[in-house]
PDB file of N, CA and C in Angstrom:
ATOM      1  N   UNK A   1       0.846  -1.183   0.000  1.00  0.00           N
ATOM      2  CA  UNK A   1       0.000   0.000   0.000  1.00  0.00           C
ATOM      3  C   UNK A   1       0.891   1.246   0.000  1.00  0.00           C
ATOM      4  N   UNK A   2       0.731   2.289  -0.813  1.00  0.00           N
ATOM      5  CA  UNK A   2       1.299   3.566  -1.117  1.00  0.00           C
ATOM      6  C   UNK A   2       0.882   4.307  -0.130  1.00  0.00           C
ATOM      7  N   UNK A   3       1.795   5.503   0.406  1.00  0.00           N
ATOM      8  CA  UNK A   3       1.602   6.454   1.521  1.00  0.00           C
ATOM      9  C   UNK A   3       0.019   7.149   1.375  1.00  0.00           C
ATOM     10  N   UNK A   4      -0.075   7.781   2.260  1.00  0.00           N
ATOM     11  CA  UNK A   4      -1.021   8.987   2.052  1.00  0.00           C
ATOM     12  C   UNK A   4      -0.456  10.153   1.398  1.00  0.00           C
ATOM     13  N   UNK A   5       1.167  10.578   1.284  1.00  0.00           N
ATOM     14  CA  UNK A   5       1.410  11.824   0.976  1.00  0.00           C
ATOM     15  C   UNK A   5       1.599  11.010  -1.114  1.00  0.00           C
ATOM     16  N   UNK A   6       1.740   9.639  -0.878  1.00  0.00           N
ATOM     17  CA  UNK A   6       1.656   9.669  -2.342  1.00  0.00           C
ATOM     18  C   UNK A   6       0.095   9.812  -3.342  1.00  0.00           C
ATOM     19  N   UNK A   7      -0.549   9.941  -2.498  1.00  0.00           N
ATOM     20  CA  UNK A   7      -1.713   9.592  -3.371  1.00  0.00           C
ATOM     21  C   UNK A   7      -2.425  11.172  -3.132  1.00  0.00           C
ATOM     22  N   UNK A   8      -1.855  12.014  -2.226  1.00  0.00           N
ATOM     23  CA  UNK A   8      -2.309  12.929  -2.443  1.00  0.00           C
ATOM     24  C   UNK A   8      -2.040  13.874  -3.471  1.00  0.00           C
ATOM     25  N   UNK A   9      -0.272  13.354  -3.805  1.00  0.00           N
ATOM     26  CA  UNK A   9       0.483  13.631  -4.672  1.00  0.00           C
ATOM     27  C   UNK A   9       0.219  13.260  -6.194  1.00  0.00           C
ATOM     28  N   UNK A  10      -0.545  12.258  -6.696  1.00  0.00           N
ATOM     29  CA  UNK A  10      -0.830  11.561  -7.461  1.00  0.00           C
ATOM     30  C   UNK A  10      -2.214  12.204  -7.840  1.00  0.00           C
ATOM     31  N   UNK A  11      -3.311  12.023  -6.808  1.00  0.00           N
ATOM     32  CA  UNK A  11      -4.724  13.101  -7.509  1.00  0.00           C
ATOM     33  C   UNK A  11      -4.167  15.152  -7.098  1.00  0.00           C
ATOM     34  N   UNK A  12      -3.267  15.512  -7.142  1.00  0.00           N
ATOM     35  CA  UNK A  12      -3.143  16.455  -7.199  1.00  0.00           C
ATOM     36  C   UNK A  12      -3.851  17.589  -8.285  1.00  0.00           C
ATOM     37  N   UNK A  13      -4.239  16.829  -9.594  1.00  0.00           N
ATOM     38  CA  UNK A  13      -4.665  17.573 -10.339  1.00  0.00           C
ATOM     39  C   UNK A  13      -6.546  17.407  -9.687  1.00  0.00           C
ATOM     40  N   UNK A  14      -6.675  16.927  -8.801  1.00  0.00           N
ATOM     41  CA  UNK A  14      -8.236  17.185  -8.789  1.00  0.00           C
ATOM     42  C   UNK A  14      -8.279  18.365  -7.591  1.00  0.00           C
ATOM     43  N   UNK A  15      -9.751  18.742  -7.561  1.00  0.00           N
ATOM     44  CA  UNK A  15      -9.745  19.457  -6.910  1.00  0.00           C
ATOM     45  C   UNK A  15     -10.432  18.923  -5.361  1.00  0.00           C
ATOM     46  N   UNK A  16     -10.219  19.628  -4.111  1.00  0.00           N
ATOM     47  CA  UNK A  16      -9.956  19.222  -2.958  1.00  0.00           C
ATOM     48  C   UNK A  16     -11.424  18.431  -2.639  1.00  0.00           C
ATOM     49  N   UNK A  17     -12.816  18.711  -3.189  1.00  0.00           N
ATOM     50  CA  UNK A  17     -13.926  17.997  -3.572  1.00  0.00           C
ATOM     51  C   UNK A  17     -14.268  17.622  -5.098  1.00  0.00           C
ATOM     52  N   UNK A  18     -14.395  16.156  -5.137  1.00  0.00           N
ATOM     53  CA  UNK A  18     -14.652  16.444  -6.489  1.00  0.00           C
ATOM     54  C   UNK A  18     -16.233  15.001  -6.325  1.00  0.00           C
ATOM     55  N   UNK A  19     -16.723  15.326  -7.897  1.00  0.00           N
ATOM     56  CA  UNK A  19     -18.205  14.513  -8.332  1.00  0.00           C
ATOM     57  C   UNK A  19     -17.922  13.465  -8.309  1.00  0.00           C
ATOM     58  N   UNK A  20     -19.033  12.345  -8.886  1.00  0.00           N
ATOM     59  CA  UNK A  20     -19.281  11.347  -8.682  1.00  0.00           C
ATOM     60  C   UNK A  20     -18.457  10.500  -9.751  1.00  0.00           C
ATOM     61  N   UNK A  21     -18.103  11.623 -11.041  1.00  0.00           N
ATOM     62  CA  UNK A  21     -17.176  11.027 -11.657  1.00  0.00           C
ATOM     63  C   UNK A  21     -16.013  10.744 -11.857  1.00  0.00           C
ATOM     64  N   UNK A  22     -15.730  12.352 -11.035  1.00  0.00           N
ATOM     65  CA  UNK A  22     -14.063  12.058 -10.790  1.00  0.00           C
ATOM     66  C   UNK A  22     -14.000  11.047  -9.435  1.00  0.00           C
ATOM     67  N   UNK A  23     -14.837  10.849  -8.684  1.00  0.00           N
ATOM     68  CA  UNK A  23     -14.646   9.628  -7.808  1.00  0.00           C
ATOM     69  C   UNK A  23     -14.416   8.320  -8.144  1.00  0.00           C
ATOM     70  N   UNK A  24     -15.289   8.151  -9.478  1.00  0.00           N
ATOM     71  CA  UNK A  24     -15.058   6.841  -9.848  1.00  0.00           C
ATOM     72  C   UNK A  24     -13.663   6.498 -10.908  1.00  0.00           C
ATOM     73  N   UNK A  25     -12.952   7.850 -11.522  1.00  0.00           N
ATOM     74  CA  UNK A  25     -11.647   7.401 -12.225  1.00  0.00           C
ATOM     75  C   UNK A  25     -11.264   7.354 -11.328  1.00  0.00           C
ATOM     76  N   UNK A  26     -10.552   8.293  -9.850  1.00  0.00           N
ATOM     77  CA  UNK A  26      -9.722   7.948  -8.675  1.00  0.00           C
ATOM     78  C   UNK A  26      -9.678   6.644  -8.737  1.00  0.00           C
ATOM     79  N   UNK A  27     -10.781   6.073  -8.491  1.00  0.00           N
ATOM     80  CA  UNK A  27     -10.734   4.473  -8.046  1.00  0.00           C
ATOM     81  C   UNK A  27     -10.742   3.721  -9.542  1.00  0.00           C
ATOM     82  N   UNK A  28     -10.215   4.132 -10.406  1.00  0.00           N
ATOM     83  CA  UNK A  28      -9.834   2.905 -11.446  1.00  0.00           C
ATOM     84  C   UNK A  28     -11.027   2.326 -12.110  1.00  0.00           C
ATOM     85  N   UNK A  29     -12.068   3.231 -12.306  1.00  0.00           N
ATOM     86  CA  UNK A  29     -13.202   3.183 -13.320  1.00  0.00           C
ATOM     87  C   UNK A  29     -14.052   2.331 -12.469  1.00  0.00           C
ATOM     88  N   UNK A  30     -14.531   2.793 -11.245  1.00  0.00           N
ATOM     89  CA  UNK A  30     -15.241   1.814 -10.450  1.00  0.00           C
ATOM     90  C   UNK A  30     -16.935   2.292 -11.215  1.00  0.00           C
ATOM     91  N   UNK A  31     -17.471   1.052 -10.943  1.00  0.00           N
ATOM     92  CA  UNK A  31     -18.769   1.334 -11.559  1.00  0.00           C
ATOM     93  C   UNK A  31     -19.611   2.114 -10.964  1.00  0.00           C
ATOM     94  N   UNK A  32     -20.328   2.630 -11.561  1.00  0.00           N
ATOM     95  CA  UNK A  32     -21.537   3.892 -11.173  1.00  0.00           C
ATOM     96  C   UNK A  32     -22.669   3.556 -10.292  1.00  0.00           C
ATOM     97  N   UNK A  33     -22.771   2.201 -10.286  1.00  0.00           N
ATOM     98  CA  UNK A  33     -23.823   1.567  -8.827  1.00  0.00           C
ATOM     99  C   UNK A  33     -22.779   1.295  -7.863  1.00  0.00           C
ATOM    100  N   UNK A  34     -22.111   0.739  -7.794  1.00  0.00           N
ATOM    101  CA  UNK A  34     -20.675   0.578  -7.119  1.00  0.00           C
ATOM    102  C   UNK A  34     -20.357   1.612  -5.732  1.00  0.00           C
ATOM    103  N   UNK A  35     -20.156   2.779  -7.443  1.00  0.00           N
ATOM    104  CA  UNK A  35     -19.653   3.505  -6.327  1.00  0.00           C
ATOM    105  C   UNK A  35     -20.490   4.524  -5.556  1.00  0.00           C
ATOM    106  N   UNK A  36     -22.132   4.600  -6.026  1.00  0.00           N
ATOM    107  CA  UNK A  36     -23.093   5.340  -5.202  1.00  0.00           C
ATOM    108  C   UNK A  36     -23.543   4.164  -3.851  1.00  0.00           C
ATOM    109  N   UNK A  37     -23.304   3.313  -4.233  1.00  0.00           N
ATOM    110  CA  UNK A  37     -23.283   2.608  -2.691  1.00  0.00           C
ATOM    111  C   UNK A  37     -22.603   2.752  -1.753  1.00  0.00           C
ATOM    112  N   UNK A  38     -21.385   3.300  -2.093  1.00  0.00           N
ATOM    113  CA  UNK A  38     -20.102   3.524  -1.185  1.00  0.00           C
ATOM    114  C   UNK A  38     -20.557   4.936  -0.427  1.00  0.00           C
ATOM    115  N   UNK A  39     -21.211   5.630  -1.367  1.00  0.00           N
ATOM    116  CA  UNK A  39     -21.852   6.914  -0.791  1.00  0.00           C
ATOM    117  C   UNK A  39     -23.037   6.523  -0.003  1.00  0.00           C
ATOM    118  N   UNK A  40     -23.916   5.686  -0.522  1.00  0.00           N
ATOM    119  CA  UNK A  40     -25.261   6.089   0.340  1.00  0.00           C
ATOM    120  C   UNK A  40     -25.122   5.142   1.281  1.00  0.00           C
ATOM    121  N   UNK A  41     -23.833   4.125   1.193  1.00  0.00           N
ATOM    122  CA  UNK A  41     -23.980   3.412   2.764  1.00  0.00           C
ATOM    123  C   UNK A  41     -22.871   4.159   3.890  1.00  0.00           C
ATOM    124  N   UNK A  42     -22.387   5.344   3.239  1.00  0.00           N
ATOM    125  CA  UNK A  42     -21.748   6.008   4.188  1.00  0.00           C
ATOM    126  C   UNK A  42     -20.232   5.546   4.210  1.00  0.00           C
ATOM    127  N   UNK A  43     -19.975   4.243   3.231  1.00  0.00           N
ATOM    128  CA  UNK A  43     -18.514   4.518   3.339  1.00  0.00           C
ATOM    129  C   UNK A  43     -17.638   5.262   3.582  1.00  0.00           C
ATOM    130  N   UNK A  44     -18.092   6.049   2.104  1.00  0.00           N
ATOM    131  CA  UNK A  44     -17.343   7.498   1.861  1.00  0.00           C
ATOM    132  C   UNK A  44     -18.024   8.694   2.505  1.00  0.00           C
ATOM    133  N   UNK A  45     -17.570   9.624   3.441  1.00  0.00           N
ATOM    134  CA  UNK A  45     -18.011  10.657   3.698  1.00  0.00           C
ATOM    135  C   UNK A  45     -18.473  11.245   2.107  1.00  0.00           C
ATOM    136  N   UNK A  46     -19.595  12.257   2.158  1.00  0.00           N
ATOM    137  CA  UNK A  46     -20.204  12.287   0.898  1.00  0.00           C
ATOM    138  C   UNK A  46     -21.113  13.739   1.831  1.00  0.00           C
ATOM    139  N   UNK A  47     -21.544  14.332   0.658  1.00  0.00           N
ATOM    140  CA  UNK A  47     -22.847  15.703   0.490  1.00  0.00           C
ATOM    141  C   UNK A  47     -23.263  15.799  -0.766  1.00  0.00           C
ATOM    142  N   UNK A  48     -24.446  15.976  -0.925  1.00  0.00           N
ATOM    143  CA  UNK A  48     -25.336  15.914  -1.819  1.00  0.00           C
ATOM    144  C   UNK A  48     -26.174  17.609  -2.030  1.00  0.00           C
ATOM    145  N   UNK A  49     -25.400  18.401  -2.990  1.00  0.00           N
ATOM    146  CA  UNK A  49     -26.123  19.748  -3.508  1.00  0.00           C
ATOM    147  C   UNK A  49     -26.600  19.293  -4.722  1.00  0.00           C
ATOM    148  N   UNK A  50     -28.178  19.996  -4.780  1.00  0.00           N
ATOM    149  CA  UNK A  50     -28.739  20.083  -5.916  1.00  0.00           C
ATOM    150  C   UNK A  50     -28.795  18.876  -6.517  1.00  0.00           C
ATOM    151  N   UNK A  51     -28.848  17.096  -5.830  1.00  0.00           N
ATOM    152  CA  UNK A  51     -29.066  16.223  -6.302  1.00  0.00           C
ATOM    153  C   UNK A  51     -27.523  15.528  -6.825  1.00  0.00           C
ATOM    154  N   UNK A  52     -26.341  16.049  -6.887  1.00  0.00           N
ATOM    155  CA  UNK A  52     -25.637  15.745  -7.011  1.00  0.00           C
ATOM    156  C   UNK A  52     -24.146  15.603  -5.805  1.00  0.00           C
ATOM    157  N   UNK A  53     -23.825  14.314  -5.819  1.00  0.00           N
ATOM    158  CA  UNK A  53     -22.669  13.723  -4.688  1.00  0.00           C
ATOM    159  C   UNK A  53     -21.533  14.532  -4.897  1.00  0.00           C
ATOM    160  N   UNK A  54     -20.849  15.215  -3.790  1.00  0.00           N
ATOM    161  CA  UNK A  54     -19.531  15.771  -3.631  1.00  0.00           C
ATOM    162  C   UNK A  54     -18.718  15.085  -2.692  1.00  0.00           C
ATOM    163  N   UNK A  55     -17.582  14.840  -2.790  1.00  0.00           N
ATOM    164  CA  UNK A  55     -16.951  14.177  -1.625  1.00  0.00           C
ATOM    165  C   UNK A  55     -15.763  14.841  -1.572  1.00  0.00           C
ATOM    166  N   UNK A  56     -15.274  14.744  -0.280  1.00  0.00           N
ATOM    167  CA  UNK A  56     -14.044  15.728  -0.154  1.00  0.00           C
ATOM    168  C   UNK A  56     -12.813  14.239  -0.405  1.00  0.00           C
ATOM    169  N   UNK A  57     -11.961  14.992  -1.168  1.00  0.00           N
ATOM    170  CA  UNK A  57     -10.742  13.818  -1.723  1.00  0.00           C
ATOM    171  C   UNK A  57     -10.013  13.398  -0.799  1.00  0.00           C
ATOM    172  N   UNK A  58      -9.843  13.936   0.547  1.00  0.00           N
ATOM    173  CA  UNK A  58      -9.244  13.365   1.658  1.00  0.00           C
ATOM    174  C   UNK A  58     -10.429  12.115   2.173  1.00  0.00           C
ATOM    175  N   UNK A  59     -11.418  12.405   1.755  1.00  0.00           N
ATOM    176  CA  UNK A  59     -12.361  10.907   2.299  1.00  0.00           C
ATOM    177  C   UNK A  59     -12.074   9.856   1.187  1.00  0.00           C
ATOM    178  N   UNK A  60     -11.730  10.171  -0.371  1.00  0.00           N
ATOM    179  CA  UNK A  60     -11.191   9.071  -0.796  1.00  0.00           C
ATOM    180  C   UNK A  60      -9.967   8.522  -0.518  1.00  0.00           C
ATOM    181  N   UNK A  61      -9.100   9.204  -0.191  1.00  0.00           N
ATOM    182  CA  UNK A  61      -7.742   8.741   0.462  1.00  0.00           C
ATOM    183  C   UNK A  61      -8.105   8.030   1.892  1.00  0.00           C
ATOM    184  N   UNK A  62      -8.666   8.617   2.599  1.00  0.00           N
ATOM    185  CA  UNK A  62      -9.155   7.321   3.973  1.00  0.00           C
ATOM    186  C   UNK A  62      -9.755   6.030   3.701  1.00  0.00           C
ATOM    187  N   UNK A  63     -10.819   6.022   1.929  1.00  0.00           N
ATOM    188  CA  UNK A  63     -11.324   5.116   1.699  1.00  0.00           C
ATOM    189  C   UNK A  63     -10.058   3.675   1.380  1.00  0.00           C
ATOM    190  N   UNK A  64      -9.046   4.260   0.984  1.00  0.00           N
ATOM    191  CA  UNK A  64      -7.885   3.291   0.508  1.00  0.00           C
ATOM    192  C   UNK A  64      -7.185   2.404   1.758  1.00  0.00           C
ATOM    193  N   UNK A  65      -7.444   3.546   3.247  1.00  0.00           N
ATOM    194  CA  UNK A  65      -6.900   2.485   4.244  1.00  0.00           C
ATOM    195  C   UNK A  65      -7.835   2.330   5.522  1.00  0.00           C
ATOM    196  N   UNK A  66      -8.946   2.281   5.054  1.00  0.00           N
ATOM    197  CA  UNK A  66     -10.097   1.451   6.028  1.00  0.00           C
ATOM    198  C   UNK A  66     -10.408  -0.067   5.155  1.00  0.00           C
ATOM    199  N   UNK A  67     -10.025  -1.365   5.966  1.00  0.00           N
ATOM    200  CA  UNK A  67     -10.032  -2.567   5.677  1.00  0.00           C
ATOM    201  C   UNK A  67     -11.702  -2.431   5.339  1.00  0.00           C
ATOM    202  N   UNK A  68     -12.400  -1.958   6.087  1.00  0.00           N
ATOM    203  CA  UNK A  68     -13.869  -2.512   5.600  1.00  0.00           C
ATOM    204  C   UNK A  68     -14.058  -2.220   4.330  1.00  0.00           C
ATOM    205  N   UNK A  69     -14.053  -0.776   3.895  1.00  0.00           N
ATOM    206  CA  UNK A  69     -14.127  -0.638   2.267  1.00  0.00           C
ATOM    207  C   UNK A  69     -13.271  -1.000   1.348  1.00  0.00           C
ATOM    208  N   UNK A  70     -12.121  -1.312   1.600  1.00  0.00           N
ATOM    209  CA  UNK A  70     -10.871  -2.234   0.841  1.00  0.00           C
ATOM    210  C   UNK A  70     -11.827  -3.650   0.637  1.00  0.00           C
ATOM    211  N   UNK A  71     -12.756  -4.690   1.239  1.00  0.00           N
ATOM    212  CA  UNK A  71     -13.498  -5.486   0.922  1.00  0.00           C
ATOM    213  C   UNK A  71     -14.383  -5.330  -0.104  1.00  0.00           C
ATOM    214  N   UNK A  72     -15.591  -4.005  -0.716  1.00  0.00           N
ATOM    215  CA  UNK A  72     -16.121  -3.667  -0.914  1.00  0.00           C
ATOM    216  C   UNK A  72     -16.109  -4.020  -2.251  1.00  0.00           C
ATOM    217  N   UNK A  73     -14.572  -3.245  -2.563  1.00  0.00           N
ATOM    218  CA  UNK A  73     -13.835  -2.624  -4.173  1.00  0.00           C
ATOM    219  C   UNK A  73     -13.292  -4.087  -4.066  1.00  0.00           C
TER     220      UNK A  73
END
């Protein structure tokens, strides 16, 4: 498993929240039911404006080293 300062280093070009789509390239083209489950079961810290999922990119970087959602993916 790669650091935290590498992967922050690595999505550097996103921005510090990003959508539902840049969530799912982060994770290597995870699928679009997939990965709204990860949201609506609370995996991922997640907010929802105007019908659409934002997640802050430090909750995808926690998603990489919590064993429960490492099962998930």
């Amino acid at each position: 498993m790669q650091s935290r300062k590498y992967y922050e280093a690595y999505w550097s070009q996103y921005d510090d929240v990003v959508t539902l789509n840049e969530f799912r390239k982060m994770l290597g083209g995870l699928g679009e039911v997939q990965a709204r489950r990860l949201l609506q079961n609370k995996t991922v810290k997640s907010f929802k404006i105007r019908g659409e999922y934002h997640i802050p990119k430090q909750c995808v970087i926690c998603l990489l080293y919590t064993s429960d959602a490492a099962d998930e993916l």
